[in-house]
PDB file of N, CA and C in Angstrom:
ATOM      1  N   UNK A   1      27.655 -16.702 -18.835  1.00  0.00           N
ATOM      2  CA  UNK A   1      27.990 -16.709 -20.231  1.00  0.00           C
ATOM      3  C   UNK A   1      28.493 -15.349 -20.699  1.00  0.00           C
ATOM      4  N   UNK A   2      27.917 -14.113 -19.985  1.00  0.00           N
ATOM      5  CA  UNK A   2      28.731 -13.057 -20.393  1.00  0.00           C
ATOM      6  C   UNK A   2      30.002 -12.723 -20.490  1.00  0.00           C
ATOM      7  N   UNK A   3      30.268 -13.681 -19.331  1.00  0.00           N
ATOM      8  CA  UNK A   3      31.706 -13.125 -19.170  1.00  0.00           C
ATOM      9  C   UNK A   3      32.838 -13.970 -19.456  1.00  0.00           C
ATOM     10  N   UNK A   4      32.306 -15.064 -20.424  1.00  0.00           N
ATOM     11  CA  UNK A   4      33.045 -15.286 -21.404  1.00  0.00           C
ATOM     12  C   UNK A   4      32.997 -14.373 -22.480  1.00  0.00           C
ATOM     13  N   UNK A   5      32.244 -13.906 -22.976  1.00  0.00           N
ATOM     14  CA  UNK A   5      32.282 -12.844 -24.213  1.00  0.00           C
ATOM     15  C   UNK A   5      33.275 -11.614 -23.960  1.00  0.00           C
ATOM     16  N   UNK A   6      33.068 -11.064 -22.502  1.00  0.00           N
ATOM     17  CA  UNK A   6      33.429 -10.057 -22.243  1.00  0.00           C
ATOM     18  C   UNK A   6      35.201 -10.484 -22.232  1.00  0.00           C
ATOM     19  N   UNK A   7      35.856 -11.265 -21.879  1.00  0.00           N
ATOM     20  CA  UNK A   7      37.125 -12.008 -21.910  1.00  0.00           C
ATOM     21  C   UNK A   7      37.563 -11.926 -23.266  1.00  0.00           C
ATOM     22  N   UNK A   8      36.946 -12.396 -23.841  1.00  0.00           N
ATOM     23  CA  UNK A   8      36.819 -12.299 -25.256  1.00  0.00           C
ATOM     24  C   UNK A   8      37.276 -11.264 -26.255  1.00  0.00           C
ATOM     25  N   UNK A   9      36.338 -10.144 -25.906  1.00  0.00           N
ATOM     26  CA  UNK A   9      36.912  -9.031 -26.392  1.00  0.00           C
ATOM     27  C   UNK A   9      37.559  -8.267 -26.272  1.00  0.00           C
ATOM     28  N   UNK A  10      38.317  -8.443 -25.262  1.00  0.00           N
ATOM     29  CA  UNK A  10      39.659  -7.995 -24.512  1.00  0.00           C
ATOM     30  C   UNK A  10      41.017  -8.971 -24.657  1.00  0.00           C
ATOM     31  N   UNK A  11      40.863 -10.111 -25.283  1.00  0.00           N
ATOM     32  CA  UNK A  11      42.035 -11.095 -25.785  1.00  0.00           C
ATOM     33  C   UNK A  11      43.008 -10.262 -26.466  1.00  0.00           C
ATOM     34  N   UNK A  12      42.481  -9.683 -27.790  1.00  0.00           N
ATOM     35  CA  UNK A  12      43.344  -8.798 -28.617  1.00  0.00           C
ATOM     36  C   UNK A  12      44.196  -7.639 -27.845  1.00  0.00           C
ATOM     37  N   UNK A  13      43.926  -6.886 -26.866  1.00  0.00           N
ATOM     38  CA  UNK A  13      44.627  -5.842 -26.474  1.00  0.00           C
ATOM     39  C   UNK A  13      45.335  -6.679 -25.245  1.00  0.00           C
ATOM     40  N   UNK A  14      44.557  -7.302 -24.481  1.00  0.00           N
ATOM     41  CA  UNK A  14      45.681  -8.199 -23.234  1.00  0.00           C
ATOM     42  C   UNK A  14      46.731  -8.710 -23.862  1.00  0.00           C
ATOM     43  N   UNK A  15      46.715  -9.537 -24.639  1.00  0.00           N
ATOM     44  CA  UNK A  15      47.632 -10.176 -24.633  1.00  0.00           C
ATOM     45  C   UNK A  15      48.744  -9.533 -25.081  1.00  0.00           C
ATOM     46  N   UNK A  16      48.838  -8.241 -25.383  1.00  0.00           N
ATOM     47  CA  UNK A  16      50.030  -7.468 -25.759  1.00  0.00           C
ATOM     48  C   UNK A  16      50.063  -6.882 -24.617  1.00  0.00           C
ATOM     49  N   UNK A  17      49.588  -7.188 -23.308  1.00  0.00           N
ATOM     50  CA  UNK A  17      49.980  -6.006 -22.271  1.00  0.00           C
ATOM     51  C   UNK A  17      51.513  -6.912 -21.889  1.00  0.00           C
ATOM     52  N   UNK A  18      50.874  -8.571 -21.431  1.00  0.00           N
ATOM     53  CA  UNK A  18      52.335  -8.624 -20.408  1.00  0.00           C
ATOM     54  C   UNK A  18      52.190  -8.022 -19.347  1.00  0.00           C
ATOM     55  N   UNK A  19      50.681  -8.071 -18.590  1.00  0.00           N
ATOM     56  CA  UNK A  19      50.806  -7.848 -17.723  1.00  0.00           C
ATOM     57  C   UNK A  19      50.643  -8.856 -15.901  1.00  0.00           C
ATOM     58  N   UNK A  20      51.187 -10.035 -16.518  1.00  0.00           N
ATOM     59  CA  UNK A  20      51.853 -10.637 -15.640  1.00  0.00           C
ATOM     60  C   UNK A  20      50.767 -12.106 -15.790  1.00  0.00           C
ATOM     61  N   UNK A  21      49.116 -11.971 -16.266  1.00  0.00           N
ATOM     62  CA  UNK A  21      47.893 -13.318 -16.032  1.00  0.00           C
ATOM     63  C   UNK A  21      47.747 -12.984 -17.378  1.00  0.00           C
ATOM     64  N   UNK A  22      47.959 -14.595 -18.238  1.00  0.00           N
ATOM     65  CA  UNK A  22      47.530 -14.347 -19.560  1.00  0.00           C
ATOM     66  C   UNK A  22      46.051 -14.232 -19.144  1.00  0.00           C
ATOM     67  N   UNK A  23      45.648 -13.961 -20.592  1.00  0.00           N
ATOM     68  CA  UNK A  23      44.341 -13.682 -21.113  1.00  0.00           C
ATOM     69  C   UNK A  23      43.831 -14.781 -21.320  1.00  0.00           C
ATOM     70  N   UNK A  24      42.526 -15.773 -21.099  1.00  0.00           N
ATOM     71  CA  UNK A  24      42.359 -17.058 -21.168  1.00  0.00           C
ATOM     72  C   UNK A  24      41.166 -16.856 -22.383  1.00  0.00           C
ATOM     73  N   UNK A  25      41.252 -17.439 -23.263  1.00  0.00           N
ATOM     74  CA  UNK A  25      39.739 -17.258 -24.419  1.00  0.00           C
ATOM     75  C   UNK A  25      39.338 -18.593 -24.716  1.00  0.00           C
ATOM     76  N   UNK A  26      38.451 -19.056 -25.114  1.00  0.00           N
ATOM     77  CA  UNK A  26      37.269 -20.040 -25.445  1.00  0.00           C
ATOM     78  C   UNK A  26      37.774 -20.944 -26.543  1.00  0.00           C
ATOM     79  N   UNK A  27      37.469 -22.191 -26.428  1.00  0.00           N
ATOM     80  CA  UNK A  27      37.983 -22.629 -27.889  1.00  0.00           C
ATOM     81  C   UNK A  27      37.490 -22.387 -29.075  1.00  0.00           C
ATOM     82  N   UNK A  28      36.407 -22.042 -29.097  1.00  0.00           N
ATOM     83  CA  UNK A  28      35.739 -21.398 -30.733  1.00  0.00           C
ATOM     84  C   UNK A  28      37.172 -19.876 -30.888  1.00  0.00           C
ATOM     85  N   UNK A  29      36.511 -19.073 -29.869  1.00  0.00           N
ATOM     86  CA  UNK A  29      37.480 -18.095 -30.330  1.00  0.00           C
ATOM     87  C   UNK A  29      39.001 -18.298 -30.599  1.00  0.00           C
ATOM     88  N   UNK A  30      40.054 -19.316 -29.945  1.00  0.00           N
ATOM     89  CA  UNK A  30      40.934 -19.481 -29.821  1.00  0.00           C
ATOM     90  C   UNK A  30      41.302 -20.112 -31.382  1.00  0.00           C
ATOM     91  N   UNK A  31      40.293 -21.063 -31.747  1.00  0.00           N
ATOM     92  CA  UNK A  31      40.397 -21.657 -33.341  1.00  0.00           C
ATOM     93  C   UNK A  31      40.072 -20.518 -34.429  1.00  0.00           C
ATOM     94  N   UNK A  32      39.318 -19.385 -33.935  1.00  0.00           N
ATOM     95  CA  UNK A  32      39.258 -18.592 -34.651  1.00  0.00           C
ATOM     96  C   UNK A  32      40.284 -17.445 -35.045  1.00  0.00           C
ATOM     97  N   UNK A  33      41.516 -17.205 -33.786  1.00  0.00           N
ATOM     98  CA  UNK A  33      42.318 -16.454 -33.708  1.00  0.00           C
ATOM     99  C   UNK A  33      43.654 -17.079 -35.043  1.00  0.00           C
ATOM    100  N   UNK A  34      43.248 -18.893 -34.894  1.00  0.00           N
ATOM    101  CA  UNK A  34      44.730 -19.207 -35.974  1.00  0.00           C
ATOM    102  C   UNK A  34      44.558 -19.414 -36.778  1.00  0.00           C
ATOM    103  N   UNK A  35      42.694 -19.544 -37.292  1.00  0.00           N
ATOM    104  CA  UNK A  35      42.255 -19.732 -38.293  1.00  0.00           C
ATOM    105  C   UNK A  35      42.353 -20.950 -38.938  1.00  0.00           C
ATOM    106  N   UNK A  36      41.708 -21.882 -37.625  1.00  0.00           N
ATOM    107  CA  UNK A  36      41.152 -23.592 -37.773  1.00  0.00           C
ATOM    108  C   UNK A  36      40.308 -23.570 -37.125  1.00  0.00           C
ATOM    109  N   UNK A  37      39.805 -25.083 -37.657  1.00  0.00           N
ATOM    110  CA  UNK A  37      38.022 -25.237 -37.218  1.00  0.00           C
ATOM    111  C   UNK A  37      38.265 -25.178 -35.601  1.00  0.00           C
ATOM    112  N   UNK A  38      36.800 -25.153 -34.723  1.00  0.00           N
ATOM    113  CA  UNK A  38      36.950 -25.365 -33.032  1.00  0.00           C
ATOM    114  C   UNK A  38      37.395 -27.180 -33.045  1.00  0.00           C
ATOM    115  N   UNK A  39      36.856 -27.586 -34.078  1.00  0.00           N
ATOM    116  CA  UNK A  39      37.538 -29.409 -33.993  1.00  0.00           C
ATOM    117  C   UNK A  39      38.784 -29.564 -33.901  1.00  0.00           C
ATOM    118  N   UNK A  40      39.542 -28.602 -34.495  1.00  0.00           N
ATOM    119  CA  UNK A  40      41.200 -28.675 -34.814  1.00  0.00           C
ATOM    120  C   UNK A  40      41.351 -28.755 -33.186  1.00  0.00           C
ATOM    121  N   UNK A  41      40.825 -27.409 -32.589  1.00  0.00           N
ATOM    122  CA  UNK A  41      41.715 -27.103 -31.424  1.00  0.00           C
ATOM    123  C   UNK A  41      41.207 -28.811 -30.196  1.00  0.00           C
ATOM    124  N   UNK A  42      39.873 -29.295 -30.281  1.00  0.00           N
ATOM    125  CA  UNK A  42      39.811 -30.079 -29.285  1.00  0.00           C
ATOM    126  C   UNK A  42      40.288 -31.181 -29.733  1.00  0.00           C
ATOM    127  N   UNK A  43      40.833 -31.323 -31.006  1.00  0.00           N
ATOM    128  CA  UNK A  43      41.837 -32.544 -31.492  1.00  0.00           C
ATOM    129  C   UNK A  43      42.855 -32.513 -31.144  1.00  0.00           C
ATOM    130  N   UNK A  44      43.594 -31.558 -30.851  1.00  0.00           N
ATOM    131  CA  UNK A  44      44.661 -30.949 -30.583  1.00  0.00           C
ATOM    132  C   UNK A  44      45.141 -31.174 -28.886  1.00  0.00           C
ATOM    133  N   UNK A  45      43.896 -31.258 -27.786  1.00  0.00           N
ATOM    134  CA  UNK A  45      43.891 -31.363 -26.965  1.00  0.00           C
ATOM    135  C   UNK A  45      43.737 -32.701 -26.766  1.00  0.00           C
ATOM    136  N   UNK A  46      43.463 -33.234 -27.155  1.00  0.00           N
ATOM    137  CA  UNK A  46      43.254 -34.414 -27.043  1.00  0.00           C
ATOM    138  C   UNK A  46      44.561 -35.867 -27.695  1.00  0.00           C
ATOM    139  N   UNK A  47      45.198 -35.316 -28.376  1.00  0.00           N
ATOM    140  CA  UNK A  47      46.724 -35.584 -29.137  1.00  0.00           C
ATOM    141  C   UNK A  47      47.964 -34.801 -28.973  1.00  0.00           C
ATOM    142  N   UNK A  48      47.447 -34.070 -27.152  1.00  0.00           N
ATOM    143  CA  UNK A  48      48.347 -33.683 -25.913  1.00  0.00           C
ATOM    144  C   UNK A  48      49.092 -32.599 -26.251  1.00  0.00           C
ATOM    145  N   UNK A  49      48.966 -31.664 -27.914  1.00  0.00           N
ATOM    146  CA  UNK A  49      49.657 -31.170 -28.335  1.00  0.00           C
ATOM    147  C   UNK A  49      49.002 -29.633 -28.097  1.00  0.00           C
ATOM    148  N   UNK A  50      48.037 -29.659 -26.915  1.00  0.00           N
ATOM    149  CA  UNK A  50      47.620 -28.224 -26.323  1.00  0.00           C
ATOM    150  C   UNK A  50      46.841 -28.832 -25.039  1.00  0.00           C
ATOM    151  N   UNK A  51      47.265 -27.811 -24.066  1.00  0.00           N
ATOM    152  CA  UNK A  51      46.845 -28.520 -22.641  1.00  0.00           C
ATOM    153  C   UNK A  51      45.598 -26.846 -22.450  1.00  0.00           C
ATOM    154  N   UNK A  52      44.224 -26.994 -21.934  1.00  0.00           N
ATOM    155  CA  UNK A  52      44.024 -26.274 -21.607  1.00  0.00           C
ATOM    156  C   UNK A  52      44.484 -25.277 -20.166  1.00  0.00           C
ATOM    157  N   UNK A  53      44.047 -23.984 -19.838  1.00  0.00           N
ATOM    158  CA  UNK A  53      45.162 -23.138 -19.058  1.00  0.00           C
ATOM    159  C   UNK A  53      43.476 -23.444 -18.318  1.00  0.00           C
ATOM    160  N   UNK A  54      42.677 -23.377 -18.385  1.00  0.00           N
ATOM    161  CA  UNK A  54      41.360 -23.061 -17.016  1.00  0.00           C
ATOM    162  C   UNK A  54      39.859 -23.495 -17.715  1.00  0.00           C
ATOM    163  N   UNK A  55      39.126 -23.334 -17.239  1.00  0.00           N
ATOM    164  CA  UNK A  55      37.805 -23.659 -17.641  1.00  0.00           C
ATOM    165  C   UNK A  55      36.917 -22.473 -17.388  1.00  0.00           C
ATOM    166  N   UNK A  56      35.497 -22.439 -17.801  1.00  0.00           N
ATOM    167  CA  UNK A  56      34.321 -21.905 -17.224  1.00  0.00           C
ATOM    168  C   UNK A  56      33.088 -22.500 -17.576  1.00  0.00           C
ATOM    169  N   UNK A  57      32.795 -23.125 -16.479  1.00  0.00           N
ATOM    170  CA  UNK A  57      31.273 -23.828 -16.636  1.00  0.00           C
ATOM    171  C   UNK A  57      32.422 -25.397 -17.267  1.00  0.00           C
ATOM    172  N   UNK A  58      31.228 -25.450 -18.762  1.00  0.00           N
ATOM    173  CA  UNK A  58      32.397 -26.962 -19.249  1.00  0.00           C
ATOM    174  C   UNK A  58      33.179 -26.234 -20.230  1.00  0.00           C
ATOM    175  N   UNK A  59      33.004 -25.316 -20.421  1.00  0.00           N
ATOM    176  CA  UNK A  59      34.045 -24.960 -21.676  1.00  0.00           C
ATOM    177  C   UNK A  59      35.598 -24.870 -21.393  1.00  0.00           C
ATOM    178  N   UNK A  60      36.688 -24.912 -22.114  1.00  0.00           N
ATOM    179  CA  UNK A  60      37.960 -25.089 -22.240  1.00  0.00           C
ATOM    180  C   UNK A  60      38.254 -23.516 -22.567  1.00  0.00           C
ATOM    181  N   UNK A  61      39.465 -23.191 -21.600  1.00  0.00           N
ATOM    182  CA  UNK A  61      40.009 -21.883 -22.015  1.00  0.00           C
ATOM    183  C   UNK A  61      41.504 -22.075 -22.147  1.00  0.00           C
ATOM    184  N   UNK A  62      41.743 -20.937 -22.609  1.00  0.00           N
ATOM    185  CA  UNK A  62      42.898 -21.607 -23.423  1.00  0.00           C
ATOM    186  C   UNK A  62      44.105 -20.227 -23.497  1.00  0.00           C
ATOM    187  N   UNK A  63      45.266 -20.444 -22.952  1.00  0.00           N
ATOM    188  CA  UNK A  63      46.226 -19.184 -23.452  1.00  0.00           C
ATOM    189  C   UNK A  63      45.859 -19.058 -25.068  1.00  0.00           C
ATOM    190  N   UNK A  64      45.921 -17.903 -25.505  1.00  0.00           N
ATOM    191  CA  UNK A  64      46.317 -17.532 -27.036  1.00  0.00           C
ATOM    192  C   UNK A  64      47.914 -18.078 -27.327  1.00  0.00           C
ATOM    193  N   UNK A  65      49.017 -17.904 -26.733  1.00  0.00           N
ATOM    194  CA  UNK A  65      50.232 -17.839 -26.745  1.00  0.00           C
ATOM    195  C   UNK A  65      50.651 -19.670 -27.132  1.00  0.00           C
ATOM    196  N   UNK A  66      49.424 -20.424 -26.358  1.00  0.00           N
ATOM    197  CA  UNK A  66      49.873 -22.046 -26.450  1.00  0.00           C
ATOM    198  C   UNK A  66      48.904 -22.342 -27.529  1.00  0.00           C
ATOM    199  N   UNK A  67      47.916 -21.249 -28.023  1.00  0.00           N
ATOM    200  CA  UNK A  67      47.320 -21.807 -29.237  1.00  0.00           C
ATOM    201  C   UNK A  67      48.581 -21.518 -30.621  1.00  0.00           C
ATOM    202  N   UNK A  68      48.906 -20.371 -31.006  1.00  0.00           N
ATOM    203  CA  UNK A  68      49.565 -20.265 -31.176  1.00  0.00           C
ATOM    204  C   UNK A  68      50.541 -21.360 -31.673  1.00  0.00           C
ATOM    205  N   UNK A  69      51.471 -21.468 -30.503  1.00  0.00           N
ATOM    206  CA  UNK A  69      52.295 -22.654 -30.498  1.00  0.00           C
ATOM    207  C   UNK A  69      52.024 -23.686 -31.062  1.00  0.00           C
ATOM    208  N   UNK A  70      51.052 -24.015 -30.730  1.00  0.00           N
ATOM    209  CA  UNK A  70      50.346 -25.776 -31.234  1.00  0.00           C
ATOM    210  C   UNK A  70      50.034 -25.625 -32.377  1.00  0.00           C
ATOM    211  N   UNK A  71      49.680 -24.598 -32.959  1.00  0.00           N
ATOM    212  CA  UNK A  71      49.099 -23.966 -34.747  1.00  0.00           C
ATOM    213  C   UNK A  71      50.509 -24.416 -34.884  1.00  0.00           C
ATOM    214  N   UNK A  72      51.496 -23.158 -34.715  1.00  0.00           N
ATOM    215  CA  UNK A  72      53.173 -23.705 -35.669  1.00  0.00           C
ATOM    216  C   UNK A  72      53.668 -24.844 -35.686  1.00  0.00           C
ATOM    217  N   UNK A  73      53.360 -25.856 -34.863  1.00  0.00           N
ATOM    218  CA  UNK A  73      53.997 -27.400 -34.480  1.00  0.00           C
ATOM    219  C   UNK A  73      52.860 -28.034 -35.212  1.00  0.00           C
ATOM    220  N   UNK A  74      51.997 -27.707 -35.676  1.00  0.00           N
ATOM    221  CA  UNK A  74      50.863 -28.506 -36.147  1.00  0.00           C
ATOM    222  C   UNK A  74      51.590 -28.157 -37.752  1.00  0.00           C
ATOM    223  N   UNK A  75      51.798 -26.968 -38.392  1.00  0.00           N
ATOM    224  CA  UNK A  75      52.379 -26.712 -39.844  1.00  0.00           C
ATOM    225  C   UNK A  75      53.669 -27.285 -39.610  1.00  0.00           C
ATOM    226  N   UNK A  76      54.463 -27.321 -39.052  1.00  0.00           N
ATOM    227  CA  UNK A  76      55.648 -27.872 -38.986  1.00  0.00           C
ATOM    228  C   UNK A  76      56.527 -27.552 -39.815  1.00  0.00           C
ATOM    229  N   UNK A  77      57.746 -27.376 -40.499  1.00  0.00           N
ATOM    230  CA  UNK A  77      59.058 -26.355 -40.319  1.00  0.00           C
ATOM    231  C   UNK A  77      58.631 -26.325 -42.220  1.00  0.00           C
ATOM    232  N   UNK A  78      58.401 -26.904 -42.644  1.00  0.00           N
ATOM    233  CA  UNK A  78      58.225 -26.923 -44.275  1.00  0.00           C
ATOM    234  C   UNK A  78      57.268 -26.365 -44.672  1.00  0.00           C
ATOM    235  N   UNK A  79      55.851 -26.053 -44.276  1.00  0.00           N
ATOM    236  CA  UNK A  79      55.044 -25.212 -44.681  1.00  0.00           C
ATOM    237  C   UNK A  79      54.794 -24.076 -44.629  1.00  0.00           C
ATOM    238  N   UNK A  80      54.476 -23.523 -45.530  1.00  0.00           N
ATOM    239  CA  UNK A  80      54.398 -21.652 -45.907  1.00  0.00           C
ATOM    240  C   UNK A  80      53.120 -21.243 -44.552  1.00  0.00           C
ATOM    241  N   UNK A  81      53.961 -19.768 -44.039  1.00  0.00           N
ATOM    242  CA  UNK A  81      52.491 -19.528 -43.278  1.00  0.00           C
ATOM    243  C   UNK A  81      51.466 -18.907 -43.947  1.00  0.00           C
ATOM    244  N   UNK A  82      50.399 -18.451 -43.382  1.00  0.00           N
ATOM    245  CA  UNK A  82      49.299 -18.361 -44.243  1.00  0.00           C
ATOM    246  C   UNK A  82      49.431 -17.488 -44.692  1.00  0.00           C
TER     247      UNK A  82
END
């Protein structure tokens, strides 16, 4: 379990490296990064419109970059961002 946390708090600076293995984070954190519930994101997975990137233990990990994505396709071209 640590080392999901520890992943965690290194999301914010990885994912601006580009350095070749995204950064994989948790679905609480990942719903927390676009600022929707953790339900959004496993609804989301489940209505094919986010595929998870890996697991640990049972939890779902998740690129930031395809959360992301699935947030803007979820507001869709007419709504203001936040």
């Amino acid at each position: 379990m640590s080392d999901e946390s520890d992943e965690s708090s290194e999301s914010s600076e990885s994912r601006q490296g580009g350095g070749g293995r995204a950064t994989l984070i948790p679905g609480a954190l990942a719903a927390q990064e676009v600022g929707v519930a953790p339900a959004t994101i496993r609804k989301w997975v489940q209505l094919g419109r986010l595929k998870p990137a890996g697991r640990a233990g049972r939890a779902q990990l998740f690129r930031l970059e395809d959360v992301f994505a699935a947030e803007r396709a979820a507001r869709g071209p007419n709504r203001d961002p936040r």
